[in-house]
C-alpha atoms as a PDB file:
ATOM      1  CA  UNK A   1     -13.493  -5.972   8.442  1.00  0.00           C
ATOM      2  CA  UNK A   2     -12.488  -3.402   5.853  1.00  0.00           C
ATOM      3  CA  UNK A   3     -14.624  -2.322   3.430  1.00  0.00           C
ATOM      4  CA  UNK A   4     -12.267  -2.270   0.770  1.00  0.00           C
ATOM      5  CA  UNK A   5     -11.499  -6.602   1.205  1.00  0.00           C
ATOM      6  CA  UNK A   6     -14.536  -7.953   2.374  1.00  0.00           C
ATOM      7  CA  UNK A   7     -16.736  -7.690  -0.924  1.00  0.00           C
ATOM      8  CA  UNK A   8     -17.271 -10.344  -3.871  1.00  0.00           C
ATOM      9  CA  UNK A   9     -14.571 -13.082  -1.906  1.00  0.00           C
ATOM     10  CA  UNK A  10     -16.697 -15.910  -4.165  1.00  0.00           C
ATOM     11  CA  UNK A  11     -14.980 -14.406  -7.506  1.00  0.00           C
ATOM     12  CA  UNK A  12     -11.571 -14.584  -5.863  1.00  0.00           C
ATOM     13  CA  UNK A  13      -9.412 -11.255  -6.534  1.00  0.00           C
ATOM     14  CA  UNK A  14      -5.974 -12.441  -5.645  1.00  0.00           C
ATOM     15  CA  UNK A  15      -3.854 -13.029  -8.783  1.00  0.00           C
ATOM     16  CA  UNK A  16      -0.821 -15.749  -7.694  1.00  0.00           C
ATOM     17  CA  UNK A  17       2.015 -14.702 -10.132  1.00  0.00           C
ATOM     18  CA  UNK A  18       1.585 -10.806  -9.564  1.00  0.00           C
ATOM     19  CA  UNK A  19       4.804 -10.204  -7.134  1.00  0.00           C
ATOM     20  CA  UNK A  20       3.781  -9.146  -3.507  1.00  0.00           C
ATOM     21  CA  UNK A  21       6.465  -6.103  -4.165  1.00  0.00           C
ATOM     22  CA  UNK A  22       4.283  -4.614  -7.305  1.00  0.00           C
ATOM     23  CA  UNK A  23       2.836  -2.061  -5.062  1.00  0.00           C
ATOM     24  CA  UNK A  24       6.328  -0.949  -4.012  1.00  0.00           C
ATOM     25  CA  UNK A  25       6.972   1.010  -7.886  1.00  0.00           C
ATOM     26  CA  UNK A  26       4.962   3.752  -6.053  1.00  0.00           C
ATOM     27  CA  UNK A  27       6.621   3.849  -2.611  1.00  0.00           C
ATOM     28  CA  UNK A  28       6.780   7.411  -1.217  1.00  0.00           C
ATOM     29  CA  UNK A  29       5.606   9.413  -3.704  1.00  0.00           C
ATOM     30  CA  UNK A  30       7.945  12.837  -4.991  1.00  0.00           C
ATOM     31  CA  UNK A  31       5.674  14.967  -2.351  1.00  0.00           C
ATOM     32  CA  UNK A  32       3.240  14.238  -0.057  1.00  0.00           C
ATOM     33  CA  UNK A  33       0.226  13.478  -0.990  1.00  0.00           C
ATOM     34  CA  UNK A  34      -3.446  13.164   0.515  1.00  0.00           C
ATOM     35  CA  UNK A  35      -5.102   9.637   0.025  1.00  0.00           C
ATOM     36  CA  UNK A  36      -7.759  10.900  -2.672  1.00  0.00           C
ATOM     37  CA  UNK A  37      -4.279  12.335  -4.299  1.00  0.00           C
ATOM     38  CA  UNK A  38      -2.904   8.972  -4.243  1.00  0.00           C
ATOM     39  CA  UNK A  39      -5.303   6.857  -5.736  1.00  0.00           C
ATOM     40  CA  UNK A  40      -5.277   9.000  -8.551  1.00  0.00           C
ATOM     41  CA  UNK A  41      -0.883   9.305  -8.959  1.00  0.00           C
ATOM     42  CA  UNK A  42      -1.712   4.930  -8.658  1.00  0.00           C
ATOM     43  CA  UNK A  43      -3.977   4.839 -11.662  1.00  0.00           C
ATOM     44  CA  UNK A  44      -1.969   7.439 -13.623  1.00  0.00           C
ATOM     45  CA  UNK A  45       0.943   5.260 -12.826  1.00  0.00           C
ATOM     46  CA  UNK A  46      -0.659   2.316 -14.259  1.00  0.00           C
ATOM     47  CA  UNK A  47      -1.634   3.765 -16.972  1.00  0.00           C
ATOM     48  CA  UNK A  48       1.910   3.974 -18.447  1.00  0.00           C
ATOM     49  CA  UNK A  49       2.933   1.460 -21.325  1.00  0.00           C
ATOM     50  CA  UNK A  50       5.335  -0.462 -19.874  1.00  0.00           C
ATOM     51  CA  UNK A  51       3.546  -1.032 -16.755  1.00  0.00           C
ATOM     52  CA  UNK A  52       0.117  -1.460 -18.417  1.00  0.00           C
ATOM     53  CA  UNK A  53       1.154  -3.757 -20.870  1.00  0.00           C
ATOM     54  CA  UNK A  54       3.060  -5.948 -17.722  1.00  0.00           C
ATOM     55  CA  UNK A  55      -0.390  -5.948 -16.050  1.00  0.00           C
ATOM     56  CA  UNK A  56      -2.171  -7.153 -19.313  1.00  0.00           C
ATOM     57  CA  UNK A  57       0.166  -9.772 -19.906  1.00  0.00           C
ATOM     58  CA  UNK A  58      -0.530 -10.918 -16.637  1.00  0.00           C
ATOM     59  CA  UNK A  59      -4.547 -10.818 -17.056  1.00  0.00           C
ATOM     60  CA  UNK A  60      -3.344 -12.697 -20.607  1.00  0.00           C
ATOM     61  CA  UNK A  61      -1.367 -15.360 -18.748  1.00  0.00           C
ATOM     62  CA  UNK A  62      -4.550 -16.220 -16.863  1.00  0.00           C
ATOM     63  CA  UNK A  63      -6.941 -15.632 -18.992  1.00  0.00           C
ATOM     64  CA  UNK A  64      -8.076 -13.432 -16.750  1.00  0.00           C
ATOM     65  CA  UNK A  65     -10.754 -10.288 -16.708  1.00  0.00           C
ATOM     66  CA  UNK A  66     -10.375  -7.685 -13.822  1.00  0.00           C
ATOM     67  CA  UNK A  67     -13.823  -6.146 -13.542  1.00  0.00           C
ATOM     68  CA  UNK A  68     -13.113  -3.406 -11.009  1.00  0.00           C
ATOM     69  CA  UNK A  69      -9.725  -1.809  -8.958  1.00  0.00           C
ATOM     70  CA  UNK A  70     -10.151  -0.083  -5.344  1.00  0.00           C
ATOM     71  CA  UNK A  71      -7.279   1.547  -2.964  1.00  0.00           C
ATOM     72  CA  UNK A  72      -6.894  -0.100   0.782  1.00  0.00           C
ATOM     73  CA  UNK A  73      -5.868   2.983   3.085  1.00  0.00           C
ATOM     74  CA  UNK A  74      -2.591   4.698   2.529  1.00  0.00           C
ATOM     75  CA  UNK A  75       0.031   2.980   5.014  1.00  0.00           C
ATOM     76  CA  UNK A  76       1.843   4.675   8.096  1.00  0.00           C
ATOM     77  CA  UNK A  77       4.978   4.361  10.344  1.00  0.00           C
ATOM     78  CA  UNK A  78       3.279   3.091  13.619  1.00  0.00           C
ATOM     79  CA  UNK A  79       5.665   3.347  16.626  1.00  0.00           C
ATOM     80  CA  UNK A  80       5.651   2.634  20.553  1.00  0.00           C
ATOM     81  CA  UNK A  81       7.049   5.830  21.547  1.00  0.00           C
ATOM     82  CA  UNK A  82       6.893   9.802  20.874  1.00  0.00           C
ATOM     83  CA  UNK A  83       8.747   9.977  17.567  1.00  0.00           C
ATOM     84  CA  UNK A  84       8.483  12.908  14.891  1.00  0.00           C
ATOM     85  CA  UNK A  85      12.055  13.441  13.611  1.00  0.00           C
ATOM     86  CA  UNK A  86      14.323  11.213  11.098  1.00  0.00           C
ATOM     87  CA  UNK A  87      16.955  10.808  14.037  1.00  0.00           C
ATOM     88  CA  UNK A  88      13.806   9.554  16.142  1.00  0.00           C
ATOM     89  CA  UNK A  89      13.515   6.656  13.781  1.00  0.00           C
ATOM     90  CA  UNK A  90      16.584   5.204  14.037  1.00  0.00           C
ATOM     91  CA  UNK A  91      17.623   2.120  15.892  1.00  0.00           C
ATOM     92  CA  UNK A  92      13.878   1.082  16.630  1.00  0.00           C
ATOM     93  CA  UNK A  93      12.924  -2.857  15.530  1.00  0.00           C
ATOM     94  CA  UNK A  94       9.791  -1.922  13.127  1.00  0.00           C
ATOM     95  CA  UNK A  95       7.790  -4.790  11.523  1.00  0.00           C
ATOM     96  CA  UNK A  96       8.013  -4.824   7.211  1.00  0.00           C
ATOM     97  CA  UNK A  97       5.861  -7.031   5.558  1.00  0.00           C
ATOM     98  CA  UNK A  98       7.712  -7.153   2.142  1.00  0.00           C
ATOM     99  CA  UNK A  99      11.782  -6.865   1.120  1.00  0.00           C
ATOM    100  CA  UNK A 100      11.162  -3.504  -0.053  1.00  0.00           C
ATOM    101  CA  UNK A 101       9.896  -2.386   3.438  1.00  0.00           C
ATOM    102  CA  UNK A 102      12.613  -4.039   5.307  1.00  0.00           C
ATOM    103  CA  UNK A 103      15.245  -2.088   2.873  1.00  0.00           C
ATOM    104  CA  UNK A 104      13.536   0.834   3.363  1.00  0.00           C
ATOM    105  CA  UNK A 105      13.232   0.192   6.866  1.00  0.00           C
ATOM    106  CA  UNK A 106      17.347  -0.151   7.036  1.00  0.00           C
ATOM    107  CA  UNK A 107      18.008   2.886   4.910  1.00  0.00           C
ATOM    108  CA  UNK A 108      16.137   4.949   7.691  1.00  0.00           C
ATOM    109  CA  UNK A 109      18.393   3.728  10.038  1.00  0.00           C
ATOM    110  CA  UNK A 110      15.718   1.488  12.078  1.00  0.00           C
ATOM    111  CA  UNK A 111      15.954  -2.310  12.141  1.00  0.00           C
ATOM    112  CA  UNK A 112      13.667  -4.417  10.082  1.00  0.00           C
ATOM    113  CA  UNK A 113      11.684  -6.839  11.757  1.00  0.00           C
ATOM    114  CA  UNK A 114       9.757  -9.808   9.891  1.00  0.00           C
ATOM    115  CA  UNK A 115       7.069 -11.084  12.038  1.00  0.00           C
ATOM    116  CA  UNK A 116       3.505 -12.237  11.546  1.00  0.00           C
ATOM    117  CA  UNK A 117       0.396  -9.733  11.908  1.00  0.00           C
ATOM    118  CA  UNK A 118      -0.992 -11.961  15.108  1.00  0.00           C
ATOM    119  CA  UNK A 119       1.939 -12.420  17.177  1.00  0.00           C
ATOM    120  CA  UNK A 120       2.918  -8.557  16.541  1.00  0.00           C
ATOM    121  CA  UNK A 121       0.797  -7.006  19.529  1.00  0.00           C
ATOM    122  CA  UNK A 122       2.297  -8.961  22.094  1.00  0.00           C
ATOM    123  CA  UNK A 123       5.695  -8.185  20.811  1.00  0.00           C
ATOM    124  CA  UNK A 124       4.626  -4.454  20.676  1.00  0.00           C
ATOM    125  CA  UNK A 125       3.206  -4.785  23.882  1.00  0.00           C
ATOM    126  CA  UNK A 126       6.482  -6.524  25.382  1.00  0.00           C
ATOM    127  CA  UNK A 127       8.724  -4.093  23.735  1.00  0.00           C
ATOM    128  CA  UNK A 128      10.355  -6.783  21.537  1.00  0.00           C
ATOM    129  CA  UNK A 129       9.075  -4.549  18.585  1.00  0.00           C
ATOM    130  CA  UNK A 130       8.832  -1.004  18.475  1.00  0.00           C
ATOM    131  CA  UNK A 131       6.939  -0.079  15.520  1.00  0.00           C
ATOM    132  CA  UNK A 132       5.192  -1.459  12.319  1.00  0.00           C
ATOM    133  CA  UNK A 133       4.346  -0.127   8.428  1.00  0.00           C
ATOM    134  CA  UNK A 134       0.512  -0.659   7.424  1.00  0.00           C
ATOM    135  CA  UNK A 135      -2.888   1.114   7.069  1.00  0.00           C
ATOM    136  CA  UNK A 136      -5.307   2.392   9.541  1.00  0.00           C
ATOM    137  CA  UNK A 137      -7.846  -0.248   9.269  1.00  0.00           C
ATOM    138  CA  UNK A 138      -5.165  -2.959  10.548  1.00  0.00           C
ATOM    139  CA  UNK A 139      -4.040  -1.002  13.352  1.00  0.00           C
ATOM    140  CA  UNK A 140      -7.699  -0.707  14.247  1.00  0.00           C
ATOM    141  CA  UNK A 141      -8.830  -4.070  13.411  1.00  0.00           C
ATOM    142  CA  UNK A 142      -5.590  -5.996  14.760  1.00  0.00           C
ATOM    143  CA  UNK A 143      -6.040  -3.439  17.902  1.00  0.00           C
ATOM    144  CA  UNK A 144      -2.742  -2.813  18.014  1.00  0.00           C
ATOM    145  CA  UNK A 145      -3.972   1.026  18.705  1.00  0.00           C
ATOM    146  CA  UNK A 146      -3.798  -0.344  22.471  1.00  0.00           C
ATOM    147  CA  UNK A 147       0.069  -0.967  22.429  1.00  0.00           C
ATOM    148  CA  UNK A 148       0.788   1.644  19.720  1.00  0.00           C
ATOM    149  CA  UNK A 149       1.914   5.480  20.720  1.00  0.00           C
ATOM    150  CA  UNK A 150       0.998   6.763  17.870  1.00  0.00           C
ATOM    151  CA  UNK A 151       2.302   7.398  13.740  1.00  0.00           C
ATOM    152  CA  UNK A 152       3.967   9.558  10.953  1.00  0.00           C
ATOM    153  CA  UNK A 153       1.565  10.122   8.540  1.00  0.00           C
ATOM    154  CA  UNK A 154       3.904   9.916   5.858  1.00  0.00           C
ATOM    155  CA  UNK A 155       1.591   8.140   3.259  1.00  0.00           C
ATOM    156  CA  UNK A 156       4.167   5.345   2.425  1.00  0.00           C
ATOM    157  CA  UNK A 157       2.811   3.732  -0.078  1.00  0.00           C
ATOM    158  CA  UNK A 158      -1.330   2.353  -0.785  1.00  0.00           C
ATOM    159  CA  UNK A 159      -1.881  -1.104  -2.275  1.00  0.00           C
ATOM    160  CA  UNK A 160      -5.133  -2.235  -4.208  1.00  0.00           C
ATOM    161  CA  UNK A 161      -7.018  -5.215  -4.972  1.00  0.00           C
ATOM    162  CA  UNK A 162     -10.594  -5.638  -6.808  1.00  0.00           C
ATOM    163  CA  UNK A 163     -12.276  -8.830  -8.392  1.00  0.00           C
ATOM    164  CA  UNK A 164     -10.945 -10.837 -10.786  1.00  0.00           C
ATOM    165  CA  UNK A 165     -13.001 -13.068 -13.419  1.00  0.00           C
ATOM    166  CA  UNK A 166     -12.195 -15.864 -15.642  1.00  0.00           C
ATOM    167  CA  UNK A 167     -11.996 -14.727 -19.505  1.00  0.00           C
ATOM    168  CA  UNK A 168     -14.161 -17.146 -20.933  1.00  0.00           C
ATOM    169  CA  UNK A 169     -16.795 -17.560 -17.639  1.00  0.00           C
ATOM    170  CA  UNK A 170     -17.349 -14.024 -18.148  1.00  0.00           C
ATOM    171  CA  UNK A 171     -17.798 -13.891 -22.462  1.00  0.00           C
ATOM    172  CA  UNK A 172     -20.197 -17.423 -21.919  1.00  0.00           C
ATOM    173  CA  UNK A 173     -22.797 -14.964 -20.385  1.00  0.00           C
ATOM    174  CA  UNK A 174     -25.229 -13.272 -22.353  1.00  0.00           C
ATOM    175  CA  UNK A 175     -24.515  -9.932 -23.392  1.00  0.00           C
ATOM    176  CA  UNK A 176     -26.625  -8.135 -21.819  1.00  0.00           C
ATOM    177  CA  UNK A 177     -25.709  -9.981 -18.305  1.00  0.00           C
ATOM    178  CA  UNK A 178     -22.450  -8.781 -18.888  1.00  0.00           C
ATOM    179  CA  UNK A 179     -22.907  -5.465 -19.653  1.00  0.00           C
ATOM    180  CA  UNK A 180     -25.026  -5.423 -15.821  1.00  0.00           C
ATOM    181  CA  UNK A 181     -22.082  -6.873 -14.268  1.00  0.00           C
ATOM    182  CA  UNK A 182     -19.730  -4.430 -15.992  1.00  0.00           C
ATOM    183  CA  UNK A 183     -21.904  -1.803 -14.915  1.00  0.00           C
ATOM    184  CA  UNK A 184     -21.998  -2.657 -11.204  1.00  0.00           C
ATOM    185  CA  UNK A 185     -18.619  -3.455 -10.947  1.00  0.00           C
ATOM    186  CA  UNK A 186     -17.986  -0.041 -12.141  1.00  0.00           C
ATOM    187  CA  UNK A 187     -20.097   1.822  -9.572  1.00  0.00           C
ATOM    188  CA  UNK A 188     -18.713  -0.571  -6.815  1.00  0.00           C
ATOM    189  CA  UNK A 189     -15.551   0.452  -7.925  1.00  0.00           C
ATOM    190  CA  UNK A 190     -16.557   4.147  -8.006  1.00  0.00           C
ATOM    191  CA  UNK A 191     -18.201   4.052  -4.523  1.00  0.00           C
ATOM    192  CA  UNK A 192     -15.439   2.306  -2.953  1.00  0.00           C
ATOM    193  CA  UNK A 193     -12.829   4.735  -4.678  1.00  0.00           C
ATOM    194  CA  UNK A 194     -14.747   7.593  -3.492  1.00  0.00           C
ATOM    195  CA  UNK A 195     -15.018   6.577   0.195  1.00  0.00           C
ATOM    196  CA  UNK A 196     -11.514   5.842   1.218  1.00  0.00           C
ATOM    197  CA  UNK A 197     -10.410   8.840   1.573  1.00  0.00           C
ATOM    198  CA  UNK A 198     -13.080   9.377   4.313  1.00  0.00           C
ATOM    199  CA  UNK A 199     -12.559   6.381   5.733  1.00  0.00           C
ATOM    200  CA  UNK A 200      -9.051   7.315   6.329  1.00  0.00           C
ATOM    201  CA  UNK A 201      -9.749  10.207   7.842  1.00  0.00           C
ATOM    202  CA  UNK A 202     -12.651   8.415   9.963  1.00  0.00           C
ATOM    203  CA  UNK A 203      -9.865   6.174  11.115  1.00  0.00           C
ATOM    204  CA  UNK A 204      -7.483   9.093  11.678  1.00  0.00           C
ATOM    205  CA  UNK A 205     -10.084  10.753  13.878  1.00  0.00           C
ATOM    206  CA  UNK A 206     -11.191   7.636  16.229  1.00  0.00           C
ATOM    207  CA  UNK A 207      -7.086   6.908  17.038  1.00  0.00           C
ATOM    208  CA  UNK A 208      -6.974  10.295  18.214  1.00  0.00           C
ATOM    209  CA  UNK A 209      -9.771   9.683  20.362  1.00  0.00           C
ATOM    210  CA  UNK A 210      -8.058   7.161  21.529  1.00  0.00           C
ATOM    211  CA  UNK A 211      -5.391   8.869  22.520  1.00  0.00           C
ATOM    212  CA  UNK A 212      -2.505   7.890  19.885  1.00  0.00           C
ATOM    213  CA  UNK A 213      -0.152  11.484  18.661  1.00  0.00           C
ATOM    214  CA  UNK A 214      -0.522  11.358  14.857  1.00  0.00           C
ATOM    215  CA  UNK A 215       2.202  13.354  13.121  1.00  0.00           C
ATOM    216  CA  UNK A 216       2.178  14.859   9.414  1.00  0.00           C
ATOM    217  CA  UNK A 217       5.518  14.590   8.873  1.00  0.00           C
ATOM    218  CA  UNK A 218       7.499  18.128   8.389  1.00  0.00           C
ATOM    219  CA  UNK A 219       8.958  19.034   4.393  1.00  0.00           C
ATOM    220  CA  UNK A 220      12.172  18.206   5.959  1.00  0.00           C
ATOM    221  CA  UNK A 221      11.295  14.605   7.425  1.00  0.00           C
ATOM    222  CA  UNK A 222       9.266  13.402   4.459  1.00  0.00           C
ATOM    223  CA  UNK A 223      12.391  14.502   1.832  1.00  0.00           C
ATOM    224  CA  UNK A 224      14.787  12.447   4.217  1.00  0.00           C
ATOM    225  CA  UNK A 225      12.537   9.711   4.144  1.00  0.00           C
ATOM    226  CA  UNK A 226      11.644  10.153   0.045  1.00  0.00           C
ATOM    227  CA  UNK A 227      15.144  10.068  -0.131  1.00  0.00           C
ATOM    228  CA  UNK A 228      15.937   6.677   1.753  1.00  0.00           C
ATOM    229  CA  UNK A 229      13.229   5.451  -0.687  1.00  0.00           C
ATOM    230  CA  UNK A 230      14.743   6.780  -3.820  1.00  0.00           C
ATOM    231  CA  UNK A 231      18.832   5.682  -2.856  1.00  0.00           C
ATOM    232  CA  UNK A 232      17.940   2.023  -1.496  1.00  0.00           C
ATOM    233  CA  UNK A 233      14.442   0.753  -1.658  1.00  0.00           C
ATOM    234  CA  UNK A 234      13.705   1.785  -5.937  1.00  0.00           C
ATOM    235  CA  UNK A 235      17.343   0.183  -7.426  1.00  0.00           C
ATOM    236  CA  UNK A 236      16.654  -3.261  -5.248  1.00  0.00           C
ATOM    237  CA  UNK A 237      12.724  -3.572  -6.562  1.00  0.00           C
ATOM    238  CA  UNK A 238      14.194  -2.321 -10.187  1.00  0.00           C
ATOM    239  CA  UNK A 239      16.584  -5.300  -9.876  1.00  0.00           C
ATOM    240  CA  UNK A 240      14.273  -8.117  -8.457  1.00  0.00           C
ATOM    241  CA  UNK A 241      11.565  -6.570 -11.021  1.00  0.00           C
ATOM    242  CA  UNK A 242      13.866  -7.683 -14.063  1.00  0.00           C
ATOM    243  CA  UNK A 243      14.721  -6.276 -17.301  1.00  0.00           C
ATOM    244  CA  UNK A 244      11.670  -3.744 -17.284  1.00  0.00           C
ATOM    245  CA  UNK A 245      12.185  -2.331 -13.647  1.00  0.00           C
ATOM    246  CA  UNK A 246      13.922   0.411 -14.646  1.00  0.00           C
ATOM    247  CA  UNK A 247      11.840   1.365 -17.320  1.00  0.00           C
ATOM    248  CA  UNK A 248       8.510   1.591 -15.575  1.00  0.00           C
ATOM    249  CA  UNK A 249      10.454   3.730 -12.441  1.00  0.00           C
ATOM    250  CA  UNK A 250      11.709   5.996 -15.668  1.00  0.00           C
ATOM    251  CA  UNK A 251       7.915   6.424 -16.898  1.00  0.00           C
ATOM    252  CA  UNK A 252       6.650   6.905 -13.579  1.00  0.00           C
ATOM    253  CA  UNK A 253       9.285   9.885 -13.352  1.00  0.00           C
ATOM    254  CA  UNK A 254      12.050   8.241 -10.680  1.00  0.00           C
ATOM    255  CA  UNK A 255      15.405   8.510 -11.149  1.00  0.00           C
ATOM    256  CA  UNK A 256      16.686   5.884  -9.279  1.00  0.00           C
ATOM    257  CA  UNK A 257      20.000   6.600  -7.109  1.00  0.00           C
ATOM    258  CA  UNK A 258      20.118  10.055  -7.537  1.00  0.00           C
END
């Protein structure tokens, strides 16, 4: 299991009404960046009003308290055969979990394929599916590294997650149980924050051993594909975001469409 899902599952830290695309504002960042890098561009991302004051609203809605935030492992373009160019890319069936990836996946030039995590190794294995877009730890855990050829380590995007507590549960307890709680959650948070990175990396090393060709994508391939992300995969989340789409992408520095 990864270590960034696994702990505290008995405080819940799914939220229903936050949109499966949220992590998508952040999809293929200006330049490429290293997973430490990204974690921080996330939280500095966050931190802008629009998008802060969404994210409260939320918490509001629910009466909610978030007690702590970690990163899951940046996601990759995982593929079936020896590909390291943009041309490479096109035509192959790859697997997108959200809208965003599927338009991103089109804008590339390969064909989006919606299918669910347990029936995708047989399909990569049968050649029905030639790629997918996720982390490390999936392509380890779902052992799809036995089907897979290898990935471009492009960094598309990194999605979080972290506990979640009830407003009033959490200001019942007595102070001083909540300031321990605070204070654990924070160094949980810290720890996990801090090992990520190396667990990326960890991962990184063991698929090589394995035998899989992982590719840092060249200046030129990751512009092409920052590109694809700016012209078609930004204006539709901006659009299915609503009214304030547009202003977080402006805060977070994207100008969509150009």
């Amino acid at each position: 299991a990864s270590p960034f899902s696994y702990p505290f599952k008995g405080l819940g830290y799914t939220l229903a009404d936050c949109p499966d695309s949220w992590d998508h504002f952040t999809l293929l960042p200006e330049e490429l960046l290293t997973a430490a890098e990204m974690q921080e561009q996330k939280l500095e991302a966050w931190s802008k009003p629009t998008i802060s004051t969404y994210l409260n609203g939320i918490f509001d809605q629910h009466n909610a308290t978030p007690m702590a935030t970690w990163f899951y492992d940046p996601y990759q373009l995982w593929v079936t055969s020896d590909v390291d160019s943009f041309e490479g890319l096109k035509g192959l069936k790859v697997r997108g979990s959200s809208p965003e990836q599927a338009e991103f996946l089109s804008s590339i030039g390969a064909s989006p394929v919606n299918i669910q995590p347990g029936e995708l190794y047989i399909a990569l294995q049968r050649g029905t599916v030639d790629g997918t877009i996720t982390g490390q730890g999936a392509v380890v855990g779902f052992k799809w590294s036995e089907v897979l050829k290898g990935g471009i380590l492009a960094n598309v995007m990194m999605t979080s997650t972290g506990p979640i507590l009830n407003r009033d549960r959490f200001n019942s307890l007595p102070s001083e149980y909540q300031e321990i709680l605070s204070e654990e959650m924070a160094s949980v948070e810290e720890d996990l924050r801090n090992y990520m990175p190396e667990y990326t990396e960890n991962l990184h090393e063991g698929l090589r051993e394995e035998g899989l060709s992982l590719v840092d994508p060249s200046p030129e391939l990751y512009e092409q594909l920052r590109n694809a992300a700016v012209n078609e995969t930004y204006p539709a989340w901006a659009e299915r975001a609503g009214p304030k789409g547009l202003q977080m992408l402006e805060e977070y520095g994207v100008e969509v469409g150009q």
